[in-house]
PDB file of N, CA and C in Angstrom:
ATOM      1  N   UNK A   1       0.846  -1.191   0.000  1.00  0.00           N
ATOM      2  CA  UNK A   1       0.000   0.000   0.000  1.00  0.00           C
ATOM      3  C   UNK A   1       0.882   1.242   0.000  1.00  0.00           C
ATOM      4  N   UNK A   2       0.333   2.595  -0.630  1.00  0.00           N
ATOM      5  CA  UNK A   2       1.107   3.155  -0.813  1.00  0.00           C
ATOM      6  C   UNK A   2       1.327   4.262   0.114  1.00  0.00           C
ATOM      7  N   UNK A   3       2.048   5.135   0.873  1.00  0.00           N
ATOM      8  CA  UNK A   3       2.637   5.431   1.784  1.00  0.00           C
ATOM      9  C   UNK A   3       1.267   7.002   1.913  1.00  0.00           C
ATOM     10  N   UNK A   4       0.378   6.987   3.054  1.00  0.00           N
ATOM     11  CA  UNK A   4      -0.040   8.261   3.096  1.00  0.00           C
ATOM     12  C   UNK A   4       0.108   9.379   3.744  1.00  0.00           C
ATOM     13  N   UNK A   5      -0.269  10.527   3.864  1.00  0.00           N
ATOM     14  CA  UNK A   5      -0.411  11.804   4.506  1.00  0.00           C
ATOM     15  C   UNK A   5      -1.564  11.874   5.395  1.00  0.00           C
ATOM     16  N   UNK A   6      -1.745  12.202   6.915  1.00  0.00           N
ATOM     17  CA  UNK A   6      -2.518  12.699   7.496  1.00  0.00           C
ATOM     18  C   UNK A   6      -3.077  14.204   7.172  1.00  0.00           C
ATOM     19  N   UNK A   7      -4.361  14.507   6.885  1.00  0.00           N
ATOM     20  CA  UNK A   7      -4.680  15.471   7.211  1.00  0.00           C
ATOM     21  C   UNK A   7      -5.721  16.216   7.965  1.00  0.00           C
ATOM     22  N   UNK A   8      -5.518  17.108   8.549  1.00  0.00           N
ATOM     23  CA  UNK A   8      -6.997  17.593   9.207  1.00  0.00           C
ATOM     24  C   UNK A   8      -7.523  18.903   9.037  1.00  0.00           C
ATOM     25  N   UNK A   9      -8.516  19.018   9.046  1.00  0.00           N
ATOM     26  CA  UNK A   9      -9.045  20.618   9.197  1.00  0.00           C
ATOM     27  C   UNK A   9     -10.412  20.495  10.004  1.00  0.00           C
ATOM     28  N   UNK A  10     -11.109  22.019  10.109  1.00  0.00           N
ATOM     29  CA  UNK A  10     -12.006  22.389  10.689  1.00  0.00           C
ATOM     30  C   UNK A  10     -13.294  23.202   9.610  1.00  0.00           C
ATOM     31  N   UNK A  11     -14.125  22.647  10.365  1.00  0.00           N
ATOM     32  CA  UNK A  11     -15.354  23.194   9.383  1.00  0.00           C
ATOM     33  C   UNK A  11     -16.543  23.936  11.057  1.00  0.00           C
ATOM     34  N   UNK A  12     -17.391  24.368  10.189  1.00  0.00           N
ATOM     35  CA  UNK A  12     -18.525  24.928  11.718  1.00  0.00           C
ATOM     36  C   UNK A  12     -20.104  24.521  10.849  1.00  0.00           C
ATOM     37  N   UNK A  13     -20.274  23.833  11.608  1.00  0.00           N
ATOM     38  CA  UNK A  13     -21.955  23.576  11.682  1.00  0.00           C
ATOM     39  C   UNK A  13     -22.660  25.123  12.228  1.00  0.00           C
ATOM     40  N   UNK A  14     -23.946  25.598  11.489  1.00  0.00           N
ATOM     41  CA  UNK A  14     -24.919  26.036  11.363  1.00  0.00           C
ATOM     42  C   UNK A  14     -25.534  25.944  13.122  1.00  0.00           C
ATOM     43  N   UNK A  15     -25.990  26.824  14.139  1.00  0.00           N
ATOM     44  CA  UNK A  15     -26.281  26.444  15.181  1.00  0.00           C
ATOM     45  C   UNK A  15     -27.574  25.871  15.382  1.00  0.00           C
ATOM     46  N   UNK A  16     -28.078  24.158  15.370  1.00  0.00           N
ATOM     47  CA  UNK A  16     -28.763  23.456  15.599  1.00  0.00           C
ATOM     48  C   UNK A  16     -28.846  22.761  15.001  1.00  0.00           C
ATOM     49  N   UNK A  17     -28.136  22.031  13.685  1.00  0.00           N
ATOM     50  CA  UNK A  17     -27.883  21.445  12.755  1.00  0.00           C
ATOM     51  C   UNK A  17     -27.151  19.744  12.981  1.00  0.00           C
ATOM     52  N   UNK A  18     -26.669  19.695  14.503  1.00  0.00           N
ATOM     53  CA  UNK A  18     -25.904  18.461  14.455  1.00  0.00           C
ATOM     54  C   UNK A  18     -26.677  17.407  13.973  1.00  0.00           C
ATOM     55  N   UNK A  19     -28.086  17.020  14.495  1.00  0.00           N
ATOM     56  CA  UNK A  19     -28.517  15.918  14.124  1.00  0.00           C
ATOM     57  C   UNK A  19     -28.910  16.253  12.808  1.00  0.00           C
ATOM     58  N   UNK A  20     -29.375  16.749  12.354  1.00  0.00           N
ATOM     59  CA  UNK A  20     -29.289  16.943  10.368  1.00  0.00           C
ATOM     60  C   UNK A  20     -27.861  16.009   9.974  1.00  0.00           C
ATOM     61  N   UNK A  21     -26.540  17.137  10.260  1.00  0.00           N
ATOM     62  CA  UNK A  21     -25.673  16.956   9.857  1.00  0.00           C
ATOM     63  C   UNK A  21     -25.320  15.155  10.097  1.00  0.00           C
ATOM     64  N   UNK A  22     -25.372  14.379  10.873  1.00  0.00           N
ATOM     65  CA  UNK A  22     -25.616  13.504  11.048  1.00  0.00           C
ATOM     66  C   UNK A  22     -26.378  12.496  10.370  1.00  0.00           C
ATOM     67  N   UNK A  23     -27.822  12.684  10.130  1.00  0.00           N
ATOM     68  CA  UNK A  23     -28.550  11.943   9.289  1.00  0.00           C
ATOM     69  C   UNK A  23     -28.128  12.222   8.050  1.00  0.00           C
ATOM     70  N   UNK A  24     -27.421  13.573   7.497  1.00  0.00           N
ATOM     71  CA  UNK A  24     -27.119  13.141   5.947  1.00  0.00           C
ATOM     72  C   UNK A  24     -26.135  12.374   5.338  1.00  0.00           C
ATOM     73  N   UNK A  25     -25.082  11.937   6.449  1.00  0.00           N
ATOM     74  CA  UNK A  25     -23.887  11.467   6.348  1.00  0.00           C
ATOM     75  C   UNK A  25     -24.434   9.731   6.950  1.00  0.00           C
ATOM     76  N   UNK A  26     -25.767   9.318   7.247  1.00  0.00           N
ATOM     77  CA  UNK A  26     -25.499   7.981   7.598  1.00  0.00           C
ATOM     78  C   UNK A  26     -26.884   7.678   6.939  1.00  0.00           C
ATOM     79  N   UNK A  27     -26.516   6.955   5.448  1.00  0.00           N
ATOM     80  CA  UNK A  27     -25.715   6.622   5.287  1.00  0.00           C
ATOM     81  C   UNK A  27     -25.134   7.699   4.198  1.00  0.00           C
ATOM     82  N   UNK A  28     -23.267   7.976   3.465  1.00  0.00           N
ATOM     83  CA  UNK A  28     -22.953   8.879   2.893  1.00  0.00           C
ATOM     84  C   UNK A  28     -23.761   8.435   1.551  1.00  0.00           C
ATOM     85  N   UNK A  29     -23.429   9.032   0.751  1.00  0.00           N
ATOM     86  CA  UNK A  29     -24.140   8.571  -0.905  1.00  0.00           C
ATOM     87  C   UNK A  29     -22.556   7.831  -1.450  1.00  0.00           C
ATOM     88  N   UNK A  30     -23.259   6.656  -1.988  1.00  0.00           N
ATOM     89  CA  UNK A  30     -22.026   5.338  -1.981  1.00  0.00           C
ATOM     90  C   UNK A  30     -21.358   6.318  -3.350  1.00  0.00           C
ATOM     91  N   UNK A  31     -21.876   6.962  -4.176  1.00  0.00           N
ATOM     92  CA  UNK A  31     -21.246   7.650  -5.571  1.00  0.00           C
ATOM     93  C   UNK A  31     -20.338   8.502  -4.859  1.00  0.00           C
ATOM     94  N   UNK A  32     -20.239   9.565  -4.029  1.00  0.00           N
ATOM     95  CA  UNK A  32     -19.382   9.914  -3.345  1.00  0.00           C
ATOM     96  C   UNK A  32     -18.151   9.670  -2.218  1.00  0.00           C
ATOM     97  N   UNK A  33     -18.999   8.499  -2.139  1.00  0.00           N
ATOM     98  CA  UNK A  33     -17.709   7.629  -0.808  1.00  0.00           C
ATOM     99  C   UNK A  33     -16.822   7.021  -2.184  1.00  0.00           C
ATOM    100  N   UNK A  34     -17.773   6.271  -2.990  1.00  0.00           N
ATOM    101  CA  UNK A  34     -16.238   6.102  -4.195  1.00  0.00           C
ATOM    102  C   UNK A  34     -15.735   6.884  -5.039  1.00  0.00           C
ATOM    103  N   UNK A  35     -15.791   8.277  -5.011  1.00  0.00           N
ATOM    104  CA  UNK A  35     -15.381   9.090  -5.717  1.00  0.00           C
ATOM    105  C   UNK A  35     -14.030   9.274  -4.769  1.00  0.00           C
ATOM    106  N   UNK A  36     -14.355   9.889  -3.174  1.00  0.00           N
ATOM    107  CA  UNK A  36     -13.380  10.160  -2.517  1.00  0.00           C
ATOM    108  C   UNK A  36     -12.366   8.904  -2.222  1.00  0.00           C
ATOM    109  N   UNK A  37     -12.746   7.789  -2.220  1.00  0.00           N
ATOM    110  CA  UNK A  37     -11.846   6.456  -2.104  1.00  0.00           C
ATOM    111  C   UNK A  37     -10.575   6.795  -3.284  1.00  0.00           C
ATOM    112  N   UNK A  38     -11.261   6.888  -4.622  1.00  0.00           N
ATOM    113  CA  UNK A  38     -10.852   7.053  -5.604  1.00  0.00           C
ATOM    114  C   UNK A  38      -9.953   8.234  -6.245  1.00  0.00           C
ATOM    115  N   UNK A  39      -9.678   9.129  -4.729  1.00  0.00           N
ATOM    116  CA  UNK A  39      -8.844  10.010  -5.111  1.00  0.00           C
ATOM    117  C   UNK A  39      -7.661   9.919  -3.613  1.00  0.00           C
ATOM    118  N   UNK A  40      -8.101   8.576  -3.588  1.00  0.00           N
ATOM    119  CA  UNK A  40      -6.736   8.004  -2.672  1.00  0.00           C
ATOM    120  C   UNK A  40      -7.143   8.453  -0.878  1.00  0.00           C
ATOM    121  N   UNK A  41      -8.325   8.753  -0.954  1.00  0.00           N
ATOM    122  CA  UNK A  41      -8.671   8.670   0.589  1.00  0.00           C
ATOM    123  C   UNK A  41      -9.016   7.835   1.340  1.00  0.00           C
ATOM    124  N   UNK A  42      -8.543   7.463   2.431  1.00  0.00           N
ATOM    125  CA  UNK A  42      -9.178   6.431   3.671  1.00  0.00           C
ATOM    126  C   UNK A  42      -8.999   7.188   4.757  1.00  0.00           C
ATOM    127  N   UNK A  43      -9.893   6.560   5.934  1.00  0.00           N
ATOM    128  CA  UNK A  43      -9.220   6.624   7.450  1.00  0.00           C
ATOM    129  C   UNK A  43     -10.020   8.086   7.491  1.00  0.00           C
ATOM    130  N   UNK A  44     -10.826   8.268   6.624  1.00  0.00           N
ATOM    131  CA  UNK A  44     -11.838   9.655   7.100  1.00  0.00           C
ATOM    132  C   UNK A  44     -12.625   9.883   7.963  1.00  0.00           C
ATOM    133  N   UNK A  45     -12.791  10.743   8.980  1.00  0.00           N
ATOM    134  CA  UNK A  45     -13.311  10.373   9.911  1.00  0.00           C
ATOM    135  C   UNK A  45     -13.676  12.429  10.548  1.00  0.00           C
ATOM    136  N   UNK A  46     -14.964  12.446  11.055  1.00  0.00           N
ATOM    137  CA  UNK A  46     -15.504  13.741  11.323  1.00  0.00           C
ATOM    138  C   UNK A  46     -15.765  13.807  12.768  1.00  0.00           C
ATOM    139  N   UNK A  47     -15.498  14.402  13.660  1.00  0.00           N
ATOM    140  CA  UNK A  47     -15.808  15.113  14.659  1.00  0.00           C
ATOM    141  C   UNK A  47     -16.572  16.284  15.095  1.00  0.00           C
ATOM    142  N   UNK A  48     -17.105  16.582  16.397  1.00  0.00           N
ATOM    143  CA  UNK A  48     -18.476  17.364  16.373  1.00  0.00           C
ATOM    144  C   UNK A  48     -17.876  17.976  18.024  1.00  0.00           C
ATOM    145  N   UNK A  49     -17.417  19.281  17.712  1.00  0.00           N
ATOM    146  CA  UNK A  49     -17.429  20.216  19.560  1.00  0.00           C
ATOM    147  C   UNK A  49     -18.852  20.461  19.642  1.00  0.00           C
ATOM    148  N   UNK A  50     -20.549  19.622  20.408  1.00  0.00           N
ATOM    149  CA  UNK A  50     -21.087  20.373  20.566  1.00  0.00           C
ATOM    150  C   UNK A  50     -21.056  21.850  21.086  1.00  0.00           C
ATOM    151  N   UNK A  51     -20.157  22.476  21.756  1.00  0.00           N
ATOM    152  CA  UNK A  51     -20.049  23.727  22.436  1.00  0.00           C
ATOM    153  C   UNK A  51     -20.138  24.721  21.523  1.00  0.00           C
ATOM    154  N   UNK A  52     -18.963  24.407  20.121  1.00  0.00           N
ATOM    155  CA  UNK A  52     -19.047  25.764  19.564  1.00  0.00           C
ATOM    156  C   UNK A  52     -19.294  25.404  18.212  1.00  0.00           C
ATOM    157  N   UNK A  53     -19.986  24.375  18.106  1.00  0.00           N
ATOM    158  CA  UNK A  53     -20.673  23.788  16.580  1.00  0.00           C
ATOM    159  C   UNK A  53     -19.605  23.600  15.452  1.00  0.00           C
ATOM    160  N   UNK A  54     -17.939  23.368  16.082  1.00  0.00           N
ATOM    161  CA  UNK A  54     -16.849  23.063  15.072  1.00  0.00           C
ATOM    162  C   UNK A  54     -16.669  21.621  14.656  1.00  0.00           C
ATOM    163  N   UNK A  55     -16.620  21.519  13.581  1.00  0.00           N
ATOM    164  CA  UNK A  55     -16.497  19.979  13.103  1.00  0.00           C
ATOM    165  C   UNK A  55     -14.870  19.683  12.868  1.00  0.00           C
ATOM    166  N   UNK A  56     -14.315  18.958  13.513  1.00  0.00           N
ATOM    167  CA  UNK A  56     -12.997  18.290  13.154  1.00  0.00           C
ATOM    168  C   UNK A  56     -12.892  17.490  12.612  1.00  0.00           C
ATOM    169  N   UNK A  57     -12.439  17.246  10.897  1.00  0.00           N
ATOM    170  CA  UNK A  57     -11.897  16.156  10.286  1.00  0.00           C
ATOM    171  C   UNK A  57     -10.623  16.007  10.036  1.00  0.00           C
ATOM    172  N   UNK A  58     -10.264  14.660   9.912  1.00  0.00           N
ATOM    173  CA  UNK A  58      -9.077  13.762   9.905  1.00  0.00           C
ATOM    174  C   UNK A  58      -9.180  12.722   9.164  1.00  0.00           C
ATOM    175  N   UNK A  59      -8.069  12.842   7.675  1.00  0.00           N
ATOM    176  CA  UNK A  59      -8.416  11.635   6.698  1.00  0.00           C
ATOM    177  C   UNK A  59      -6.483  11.556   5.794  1.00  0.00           C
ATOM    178  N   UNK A  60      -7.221  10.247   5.635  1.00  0.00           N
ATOM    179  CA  UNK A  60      -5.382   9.901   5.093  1.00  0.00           C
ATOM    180  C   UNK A  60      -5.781   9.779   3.583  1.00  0.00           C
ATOM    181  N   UNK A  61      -4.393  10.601   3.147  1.00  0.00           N
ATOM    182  CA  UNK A  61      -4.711  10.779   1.518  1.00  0.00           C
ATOM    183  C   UNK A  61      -3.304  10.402   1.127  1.00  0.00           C
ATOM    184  N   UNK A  62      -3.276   9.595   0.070  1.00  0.00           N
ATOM    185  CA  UNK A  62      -1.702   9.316  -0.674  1.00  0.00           C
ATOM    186  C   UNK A  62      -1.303  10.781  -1.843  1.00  0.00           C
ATOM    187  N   UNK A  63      -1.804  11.206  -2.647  1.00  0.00           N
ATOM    188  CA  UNK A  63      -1.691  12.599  -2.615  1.00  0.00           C
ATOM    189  C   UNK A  63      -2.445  13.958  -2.883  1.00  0.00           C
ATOM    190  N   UNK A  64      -1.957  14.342  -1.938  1.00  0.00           N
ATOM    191  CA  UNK A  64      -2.776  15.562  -1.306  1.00  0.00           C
ATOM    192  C   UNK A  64      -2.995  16.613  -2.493  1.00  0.00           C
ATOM    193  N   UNK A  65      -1.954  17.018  -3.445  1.00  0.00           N
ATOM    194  CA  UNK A  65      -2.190  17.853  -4.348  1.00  0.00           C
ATOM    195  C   UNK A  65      -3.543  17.923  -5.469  1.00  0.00           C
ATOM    196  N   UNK A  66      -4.042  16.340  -5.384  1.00  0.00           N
ATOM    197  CA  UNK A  66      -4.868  15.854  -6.336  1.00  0.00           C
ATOM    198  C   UNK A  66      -6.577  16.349  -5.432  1.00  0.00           C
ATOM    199  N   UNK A  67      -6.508  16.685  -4.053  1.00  0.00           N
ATOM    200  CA  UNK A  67      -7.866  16.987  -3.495  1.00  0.00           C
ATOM    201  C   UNK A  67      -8.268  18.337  -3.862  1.00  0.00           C
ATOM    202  N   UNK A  68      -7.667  18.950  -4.682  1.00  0.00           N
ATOM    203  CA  UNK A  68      -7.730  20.460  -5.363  1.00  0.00           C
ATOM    204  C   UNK A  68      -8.776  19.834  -6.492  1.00  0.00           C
ATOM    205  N   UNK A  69      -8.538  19.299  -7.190  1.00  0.00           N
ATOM    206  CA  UNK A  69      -9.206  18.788  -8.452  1.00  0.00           C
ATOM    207  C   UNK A  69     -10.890  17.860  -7.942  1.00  0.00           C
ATOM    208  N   UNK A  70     -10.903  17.361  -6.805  1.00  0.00           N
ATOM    209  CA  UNK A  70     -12.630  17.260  -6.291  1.00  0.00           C
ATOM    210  C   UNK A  70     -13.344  18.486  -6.711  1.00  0.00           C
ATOM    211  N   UNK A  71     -13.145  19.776  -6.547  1.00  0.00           N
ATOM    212  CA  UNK A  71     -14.050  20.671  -6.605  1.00  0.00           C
ATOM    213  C   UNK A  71     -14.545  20.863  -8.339  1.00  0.00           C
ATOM    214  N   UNK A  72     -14.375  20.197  -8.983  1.00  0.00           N
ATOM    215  CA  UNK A  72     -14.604  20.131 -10.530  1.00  0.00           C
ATOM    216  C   UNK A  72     -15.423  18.727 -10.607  1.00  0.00           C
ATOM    217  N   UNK A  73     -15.427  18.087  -9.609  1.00  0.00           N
ATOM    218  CA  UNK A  73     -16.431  16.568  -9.955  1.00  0.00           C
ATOM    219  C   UNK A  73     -18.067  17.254  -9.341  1.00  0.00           C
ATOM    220  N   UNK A  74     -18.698  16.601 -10.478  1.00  0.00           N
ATOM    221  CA  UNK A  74     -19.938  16.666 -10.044  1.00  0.00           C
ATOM    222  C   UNK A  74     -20.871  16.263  -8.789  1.00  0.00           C
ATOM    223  N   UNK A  75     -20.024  15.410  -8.844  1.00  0.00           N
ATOM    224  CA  UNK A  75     -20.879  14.730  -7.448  1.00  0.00           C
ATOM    225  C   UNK A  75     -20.712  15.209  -6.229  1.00  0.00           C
ATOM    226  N   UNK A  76     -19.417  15.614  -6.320  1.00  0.00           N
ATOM    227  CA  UNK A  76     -18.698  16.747  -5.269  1.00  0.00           C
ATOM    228  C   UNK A  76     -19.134  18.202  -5.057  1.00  0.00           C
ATOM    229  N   UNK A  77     -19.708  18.816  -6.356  1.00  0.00           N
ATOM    230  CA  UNK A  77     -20.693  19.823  -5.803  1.00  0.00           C
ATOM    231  C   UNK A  77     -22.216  19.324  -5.603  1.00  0.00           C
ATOM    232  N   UNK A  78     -22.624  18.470  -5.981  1.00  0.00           N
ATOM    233  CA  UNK A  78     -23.948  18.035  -5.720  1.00  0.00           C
ATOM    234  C   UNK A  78     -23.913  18.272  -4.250  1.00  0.00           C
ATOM    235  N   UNK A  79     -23.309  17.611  -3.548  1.00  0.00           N
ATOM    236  CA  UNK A  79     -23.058  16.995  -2.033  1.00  0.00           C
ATOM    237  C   UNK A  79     -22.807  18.472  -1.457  1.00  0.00           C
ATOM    238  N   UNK A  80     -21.964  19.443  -1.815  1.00  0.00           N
ATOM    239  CA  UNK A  80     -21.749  20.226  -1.146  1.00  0.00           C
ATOM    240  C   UNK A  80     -23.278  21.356  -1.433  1.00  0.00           C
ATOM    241  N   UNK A  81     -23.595  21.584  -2.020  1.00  0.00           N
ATOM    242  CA  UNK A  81     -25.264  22.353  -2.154  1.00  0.00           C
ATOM    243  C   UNK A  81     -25.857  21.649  -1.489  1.00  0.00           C
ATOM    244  N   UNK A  82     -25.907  20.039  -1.280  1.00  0.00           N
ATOM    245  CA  UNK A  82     -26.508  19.117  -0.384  1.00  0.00           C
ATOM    246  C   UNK A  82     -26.558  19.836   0.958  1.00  0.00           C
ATOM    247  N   UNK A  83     -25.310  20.188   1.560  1.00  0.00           N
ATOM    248  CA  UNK A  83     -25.193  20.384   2.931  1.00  0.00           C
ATOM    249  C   UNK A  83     -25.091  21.972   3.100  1.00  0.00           C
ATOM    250  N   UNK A  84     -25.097  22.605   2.015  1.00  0.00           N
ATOM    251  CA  UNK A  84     -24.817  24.638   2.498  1.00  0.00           C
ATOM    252  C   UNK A  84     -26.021  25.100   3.230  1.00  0.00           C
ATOM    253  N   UNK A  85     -26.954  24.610   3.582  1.00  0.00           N
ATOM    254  CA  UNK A  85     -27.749  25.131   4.131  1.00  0.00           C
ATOM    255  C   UNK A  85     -27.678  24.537   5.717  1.00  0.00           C
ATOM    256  N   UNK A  86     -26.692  23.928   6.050  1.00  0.00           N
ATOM    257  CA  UNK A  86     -26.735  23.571   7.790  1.00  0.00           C
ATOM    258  C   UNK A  86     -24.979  24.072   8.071  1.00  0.00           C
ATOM    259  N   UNK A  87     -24.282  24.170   7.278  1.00  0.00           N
ATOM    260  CA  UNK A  87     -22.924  24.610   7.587  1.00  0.00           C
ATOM    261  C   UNK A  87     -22.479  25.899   6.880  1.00  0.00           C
ATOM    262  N   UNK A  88     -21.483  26.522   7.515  1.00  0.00           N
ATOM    263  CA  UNK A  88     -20.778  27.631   6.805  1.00  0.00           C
ATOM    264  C   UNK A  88     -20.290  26.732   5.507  1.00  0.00           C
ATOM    265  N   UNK A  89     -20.291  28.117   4.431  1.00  0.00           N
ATOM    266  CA  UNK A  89     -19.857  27.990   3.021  1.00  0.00           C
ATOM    267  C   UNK A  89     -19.329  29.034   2.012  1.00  0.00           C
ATOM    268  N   UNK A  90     -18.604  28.355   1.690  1.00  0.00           N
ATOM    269  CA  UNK A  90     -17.748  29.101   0.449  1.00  0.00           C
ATOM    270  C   UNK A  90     -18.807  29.874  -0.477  1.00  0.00           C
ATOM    271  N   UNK A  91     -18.345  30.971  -1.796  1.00  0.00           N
ATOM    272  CA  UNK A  91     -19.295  30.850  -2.491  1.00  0.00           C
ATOM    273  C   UNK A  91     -19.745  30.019  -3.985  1.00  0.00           C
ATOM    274  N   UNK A  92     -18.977  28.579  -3.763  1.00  0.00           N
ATOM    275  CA  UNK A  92     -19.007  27.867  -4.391  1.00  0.00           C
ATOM    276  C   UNK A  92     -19.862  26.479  -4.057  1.00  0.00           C
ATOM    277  N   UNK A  93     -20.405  26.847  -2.652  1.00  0.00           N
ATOM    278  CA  UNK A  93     -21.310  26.046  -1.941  1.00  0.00           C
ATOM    279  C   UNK A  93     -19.949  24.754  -1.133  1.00  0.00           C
ATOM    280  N   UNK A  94     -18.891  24.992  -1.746  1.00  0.00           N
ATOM    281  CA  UNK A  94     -17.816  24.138  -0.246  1.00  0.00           C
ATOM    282  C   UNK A  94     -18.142  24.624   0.560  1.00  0.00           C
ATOM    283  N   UNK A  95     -17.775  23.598   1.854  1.00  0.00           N
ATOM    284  CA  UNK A  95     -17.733  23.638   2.951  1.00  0.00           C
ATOM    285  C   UNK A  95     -16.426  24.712   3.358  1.00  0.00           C
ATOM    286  N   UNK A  96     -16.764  26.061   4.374  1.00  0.00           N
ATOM    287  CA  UNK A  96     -15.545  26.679   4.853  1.00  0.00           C
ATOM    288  C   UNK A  96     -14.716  25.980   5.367  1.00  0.00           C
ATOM    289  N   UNK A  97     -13.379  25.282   5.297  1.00  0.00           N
ATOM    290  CA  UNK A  97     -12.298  24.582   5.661  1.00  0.00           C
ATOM    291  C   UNK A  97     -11.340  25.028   5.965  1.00  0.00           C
ATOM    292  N   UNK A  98     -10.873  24.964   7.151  1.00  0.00           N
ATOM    293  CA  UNK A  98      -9.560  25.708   7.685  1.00  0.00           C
ATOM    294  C   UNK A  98      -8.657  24.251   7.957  1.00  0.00           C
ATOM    295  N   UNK A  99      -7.548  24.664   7.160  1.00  0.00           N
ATOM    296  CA  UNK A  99      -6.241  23.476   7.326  1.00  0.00           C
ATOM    297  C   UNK A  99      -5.801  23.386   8.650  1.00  0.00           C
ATOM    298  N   UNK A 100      -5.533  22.562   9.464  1.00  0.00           N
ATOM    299  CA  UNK A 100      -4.898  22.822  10.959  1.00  0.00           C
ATOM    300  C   UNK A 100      -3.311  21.936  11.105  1.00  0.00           C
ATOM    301  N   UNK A 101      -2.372  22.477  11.687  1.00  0.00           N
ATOM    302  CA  UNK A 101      -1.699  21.810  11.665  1.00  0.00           C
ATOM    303  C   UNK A 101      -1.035  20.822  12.474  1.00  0.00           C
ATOM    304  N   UNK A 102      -0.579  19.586  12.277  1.00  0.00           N
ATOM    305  CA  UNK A 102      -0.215  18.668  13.175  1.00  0.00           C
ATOM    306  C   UNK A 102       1.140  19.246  13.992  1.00  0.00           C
ATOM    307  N   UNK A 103       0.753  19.044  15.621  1.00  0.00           N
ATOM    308  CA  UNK A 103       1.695  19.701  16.458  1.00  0.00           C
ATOM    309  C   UNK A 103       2.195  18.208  17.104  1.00  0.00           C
ATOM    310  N   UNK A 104       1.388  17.569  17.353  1.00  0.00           N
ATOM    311  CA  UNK A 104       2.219  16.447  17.770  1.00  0.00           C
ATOM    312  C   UNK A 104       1.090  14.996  17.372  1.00  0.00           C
ATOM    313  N   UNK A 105       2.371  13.373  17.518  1.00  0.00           N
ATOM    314  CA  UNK A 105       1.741  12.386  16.954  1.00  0.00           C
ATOM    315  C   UNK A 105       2.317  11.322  18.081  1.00  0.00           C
ATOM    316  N   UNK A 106       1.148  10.348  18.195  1.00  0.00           N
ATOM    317  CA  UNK A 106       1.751   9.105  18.865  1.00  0.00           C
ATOM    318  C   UNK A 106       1.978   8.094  18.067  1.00  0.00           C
ATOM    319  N   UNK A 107       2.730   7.350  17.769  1.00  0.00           N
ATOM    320  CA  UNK A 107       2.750   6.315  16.585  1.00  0.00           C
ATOM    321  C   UNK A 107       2.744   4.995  17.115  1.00  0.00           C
TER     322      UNK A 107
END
């Protein structure tokens, strides 16, 4: 298998939106879980601060330069107009994403 990159960022849920946000993601739409498989992602995984409605994700990608090029797949904006109405958004209907950086790791 081929050697990946951790990455994470932060997104903010809409205030009252968790359980939405929740039911649209279970289950994801299988055309999009293999789109993102298919651009070398696993190990994706979302987090929820109820306190201040910030979502933390964390997903391993083999390369990272190629997640620039999702925002041109269709299915990838479908999904994101899917969800602009419970989360902050770009004006391209992405999700606002702030990169965070890894300060420390246990291996």
């Amino acid at each position: 298998m081929a050697n990946t990159i951790k990455l994470a960022s932060k997104m903010k849920l809409n205030p009252g939106q968790a359980n939405e946000y929740k039911k649209r993601h279970n289950p994801i739409w299988p055309e999009l879980s293999q789109l993102l498989k298919g651009y070398g992602i696993s190990d994706y995984s979302i987090f929820l601060d109820h306190e201040t409605n910030i979502l933390f994700a964390v997903l391993s990608v083999v390369v990272p330069e190629r997640l620039e090029d999702l925002k041109s797949e269709e299915i990838m904006k479908k999904w994101w107009t899917y969800m602009m109405d419970i989360m902050e958004t770009n004006d391209d209907h992405s999700p606002v994403s702030i990169p965070l950086e890894e300060v420390f790791y246990l291996a």
